[in-house]
N, C-alpha and C. Protein backbone atom coordinates (compact mmCIF):
# COMPACT_ATOMS: atom_id res chain seq x y z
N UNK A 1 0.84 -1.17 0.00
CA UNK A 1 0.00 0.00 0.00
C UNK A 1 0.90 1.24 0.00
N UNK A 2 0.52 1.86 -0.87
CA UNK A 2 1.12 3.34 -1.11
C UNK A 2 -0.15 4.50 -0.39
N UNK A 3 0.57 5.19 0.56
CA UNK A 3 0.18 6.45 1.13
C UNK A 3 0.67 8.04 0.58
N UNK A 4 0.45 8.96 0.22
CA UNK A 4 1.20 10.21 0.06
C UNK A 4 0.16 11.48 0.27
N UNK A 5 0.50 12.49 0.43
CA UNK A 5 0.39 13.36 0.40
C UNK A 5 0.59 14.72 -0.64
N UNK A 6 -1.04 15.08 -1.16
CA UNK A 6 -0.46 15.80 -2.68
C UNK A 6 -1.36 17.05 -2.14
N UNK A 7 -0.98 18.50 -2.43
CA UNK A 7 -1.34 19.61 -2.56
C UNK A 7 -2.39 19.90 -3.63
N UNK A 8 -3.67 20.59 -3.15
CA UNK A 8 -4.34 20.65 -4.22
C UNK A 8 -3.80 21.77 -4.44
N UNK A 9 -3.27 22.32 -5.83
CA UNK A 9 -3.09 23.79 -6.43
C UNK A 9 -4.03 24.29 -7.40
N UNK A 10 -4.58 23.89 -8.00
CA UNK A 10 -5.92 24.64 -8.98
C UNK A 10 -6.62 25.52 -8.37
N UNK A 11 -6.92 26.98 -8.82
CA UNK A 11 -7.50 27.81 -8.33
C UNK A 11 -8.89 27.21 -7.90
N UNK A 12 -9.89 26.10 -8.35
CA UNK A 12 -11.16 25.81 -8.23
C UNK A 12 -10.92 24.58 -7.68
N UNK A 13 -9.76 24.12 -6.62
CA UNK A 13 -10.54 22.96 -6.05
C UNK A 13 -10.87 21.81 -6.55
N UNK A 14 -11.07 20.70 -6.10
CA UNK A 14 -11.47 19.45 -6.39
C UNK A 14 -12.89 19.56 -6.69
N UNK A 15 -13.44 20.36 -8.05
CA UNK A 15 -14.73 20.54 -8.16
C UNK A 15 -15.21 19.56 -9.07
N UNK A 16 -16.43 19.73 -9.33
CA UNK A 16 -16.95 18.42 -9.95
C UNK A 16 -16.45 17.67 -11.52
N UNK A 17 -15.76 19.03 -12.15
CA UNK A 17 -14.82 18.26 -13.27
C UNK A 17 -13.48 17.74 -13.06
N UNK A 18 -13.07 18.15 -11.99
CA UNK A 18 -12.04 17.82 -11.83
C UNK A 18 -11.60 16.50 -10.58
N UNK A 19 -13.09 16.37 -9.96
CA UNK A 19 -13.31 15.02 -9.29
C UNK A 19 -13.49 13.84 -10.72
N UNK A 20 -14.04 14.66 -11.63
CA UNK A 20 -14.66 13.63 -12.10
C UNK A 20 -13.38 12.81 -12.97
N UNK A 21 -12.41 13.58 -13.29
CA UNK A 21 -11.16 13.46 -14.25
C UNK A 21 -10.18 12.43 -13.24
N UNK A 22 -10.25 12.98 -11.51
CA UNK A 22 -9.93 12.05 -10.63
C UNK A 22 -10.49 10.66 -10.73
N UNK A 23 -11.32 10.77 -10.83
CA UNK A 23 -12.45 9.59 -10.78
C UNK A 23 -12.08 8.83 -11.94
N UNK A 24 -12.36 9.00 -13.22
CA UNK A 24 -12.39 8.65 -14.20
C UNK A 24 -10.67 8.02 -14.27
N UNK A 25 -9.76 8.44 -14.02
CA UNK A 25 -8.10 8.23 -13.97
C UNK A 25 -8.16 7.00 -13.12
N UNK A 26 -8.84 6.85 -11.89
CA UNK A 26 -8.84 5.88 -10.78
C UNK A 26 -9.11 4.64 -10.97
N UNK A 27 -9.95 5.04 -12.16
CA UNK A 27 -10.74 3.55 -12.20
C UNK A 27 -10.37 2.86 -13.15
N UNK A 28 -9.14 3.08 -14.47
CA UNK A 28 -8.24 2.80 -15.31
C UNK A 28 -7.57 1.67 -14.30
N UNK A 29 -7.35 1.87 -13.33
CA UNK A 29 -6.59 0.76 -12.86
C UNK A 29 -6.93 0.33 -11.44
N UNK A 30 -6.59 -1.37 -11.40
CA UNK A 30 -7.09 -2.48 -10.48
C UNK A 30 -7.29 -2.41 -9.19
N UNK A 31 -6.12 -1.62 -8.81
CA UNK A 31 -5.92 -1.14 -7.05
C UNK A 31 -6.75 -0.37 -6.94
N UNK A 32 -6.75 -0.73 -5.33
CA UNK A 32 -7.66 -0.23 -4.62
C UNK A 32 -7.54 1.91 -4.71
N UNK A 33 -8.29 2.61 -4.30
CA UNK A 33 -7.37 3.65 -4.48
C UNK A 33 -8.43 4.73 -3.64
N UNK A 34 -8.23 5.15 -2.62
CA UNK A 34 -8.97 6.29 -1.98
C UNK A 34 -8.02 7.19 -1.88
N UNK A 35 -9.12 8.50 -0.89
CA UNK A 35 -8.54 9.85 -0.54
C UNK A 35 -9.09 10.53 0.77
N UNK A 36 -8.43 10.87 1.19
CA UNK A 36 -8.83 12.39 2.24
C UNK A 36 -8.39 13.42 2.62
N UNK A 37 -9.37 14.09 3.16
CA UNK A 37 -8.60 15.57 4.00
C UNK A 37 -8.38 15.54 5.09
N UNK A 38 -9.08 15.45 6.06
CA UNK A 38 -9.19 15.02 7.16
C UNK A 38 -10.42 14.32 7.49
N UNK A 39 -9.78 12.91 8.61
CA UNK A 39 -10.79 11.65 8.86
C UNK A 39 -11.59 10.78 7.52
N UNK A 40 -12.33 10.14 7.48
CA UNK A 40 -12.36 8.85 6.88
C UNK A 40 -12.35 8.64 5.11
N UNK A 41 -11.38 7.98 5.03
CA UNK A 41 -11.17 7.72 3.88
C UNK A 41 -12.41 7.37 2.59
N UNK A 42 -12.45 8.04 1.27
CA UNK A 42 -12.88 7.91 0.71
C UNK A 42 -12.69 7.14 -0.83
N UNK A 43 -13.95 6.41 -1.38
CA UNK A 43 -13.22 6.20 -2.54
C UNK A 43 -13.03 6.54 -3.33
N UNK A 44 -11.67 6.49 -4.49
CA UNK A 44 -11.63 7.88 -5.19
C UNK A 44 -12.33 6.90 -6.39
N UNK A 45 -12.35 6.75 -6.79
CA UNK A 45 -13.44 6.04 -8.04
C UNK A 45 -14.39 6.54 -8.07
N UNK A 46 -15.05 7.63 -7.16
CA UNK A 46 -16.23 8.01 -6.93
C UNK A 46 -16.56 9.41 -7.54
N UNK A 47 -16.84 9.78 -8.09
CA UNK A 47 -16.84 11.48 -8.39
C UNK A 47 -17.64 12.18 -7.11
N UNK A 48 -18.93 11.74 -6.89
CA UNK A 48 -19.28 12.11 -5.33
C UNK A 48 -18.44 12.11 -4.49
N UNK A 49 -18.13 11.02 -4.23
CA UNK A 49 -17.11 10.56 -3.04
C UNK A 49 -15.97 12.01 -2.89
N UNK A 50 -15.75 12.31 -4.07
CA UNK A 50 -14.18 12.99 -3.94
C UNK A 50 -14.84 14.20 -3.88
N UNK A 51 -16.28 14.50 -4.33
CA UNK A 51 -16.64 15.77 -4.18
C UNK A 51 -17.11 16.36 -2.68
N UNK A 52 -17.38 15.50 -2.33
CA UNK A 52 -17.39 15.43 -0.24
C UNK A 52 -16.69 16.02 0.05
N UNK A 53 -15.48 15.65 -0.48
CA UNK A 53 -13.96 16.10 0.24
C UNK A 53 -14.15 17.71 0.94
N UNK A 54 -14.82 18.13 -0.13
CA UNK A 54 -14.47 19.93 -0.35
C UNK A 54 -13.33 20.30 -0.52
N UNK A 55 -12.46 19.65 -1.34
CA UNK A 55 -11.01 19.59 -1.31
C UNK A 55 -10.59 20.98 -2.08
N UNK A 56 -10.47 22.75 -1.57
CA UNK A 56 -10.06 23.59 -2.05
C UNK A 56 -8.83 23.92 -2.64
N UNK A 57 -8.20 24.86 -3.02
CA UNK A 57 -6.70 25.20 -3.62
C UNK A 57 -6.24 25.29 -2.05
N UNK A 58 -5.52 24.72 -1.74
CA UNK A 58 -4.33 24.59 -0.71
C UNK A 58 -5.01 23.68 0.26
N UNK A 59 -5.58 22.42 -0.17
CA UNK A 59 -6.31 21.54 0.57
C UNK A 59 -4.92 20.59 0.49
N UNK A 60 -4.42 20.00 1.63
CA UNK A 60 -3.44 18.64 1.80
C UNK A 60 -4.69 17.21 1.37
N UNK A 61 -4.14 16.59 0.14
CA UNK A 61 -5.26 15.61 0.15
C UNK A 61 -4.20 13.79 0.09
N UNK A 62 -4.93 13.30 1.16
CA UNK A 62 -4.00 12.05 1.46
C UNK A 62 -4.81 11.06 -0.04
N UNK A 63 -3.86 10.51 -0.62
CA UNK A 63 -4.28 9.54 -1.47
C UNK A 63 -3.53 8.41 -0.97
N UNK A 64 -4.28 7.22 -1.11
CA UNK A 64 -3.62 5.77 -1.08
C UNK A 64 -4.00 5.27 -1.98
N UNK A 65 -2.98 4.34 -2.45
CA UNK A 65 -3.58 3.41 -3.64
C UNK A 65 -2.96 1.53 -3.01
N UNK A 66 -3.81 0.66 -3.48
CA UNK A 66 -3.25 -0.57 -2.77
C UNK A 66 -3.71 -1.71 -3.74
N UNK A 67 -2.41 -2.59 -4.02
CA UNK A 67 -3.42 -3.71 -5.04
C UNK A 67 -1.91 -3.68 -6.46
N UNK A 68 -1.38 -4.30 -7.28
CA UNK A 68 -0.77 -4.64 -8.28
C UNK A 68 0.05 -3.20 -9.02
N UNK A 69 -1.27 -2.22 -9.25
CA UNK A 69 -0.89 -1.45 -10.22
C UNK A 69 -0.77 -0.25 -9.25
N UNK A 70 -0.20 -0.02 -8.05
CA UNK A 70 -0.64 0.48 -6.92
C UNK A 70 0.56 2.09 -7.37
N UNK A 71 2.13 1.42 -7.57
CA UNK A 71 2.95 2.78 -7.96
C UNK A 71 2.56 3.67 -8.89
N UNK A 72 1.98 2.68 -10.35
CA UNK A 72 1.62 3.61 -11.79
C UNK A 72 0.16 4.16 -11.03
N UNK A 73 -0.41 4.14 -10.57
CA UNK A 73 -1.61 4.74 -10.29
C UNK A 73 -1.21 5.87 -9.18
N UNK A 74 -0.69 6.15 -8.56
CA UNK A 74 0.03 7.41 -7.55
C UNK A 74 0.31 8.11 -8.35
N UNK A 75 1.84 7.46 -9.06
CA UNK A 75 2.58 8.23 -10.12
C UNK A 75 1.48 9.07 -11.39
N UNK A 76 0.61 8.48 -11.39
CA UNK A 76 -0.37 8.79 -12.62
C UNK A 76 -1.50 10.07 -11.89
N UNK A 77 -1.96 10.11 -10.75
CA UNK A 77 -2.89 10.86 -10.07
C UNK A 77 -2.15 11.69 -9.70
N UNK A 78 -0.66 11.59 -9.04
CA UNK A 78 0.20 12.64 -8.76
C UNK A 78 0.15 13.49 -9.70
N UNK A 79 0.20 12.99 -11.18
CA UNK A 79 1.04 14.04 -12.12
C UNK A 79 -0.35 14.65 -12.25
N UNK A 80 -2.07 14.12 -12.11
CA UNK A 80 -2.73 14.83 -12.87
C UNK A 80 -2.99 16.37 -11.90
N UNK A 81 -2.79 15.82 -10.47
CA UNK A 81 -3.15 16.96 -9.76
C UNK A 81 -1.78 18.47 -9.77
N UNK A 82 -1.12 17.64 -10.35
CA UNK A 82 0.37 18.70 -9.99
C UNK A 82 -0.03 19.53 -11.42
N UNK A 83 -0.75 18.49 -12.22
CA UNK A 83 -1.24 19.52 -13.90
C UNK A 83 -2.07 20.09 -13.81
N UNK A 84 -2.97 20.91 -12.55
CA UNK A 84 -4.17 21.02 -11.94
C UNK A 84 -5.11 20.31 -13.13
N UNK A 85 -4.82 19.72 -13.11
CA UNK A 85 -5.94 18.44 -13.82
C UNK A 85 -6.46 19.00 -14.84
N UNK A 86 -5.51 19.24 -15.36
CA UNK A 86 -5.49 19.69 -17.02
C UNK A 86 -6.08 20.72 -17.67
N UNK A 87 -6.57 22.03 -16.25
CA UNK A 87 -7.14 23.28 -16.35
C UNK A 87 -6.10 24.43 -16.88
N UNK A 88 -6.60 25.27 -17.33
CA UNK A 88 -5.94 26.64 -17.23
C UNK A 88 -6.11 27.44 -16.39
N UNK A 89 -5.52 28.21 -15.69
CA UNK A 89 -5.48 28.99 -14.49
C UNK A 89 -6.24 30.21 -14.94
């Protein structure tokens, strides 16, 4: 099981296109794969789920991923959030 810690930077937050791009990325692969901000883990496969979060621009959001494809799926969600998920500022 992989744990980390990723910065949300997009001016708009983990909002519903950009849960959903989470979402949609998550479910490409086998492992298990949630998230949070603070207290109970969610699943990120979920576009709801991640939209709970209220995950704003300078939100700390814990992702785990667990299961085979567990590194390429971090490595892969890492890069989309560090690309604020493929927005323009």
């Amino acid at each position: 099981m992989l744990t980390e810690t990723i910065t949300i930077i997009n001016k708009r937050g983990l909002h519903a296109r950009a849960a959903a791009k989470f979402a949609t990325l998550s479910a490409q692969f086998g492992c298990r794969t949630q998230a949070r901000t603070n207290g109970s883990w969610v699943d990120a496969k979920s576009v709801m789920s991640l939209m709970l979060l209220a995950a704003t621009q300078g939100t700390d959001l814990e992702v785990s991923t667990d299961g085979d494809d567990e590194a390429t799926a971090m490595e892969t969600i890492r890069a989309l959030i560090n690309n604020r998920f493929e927005e323009e500022e």
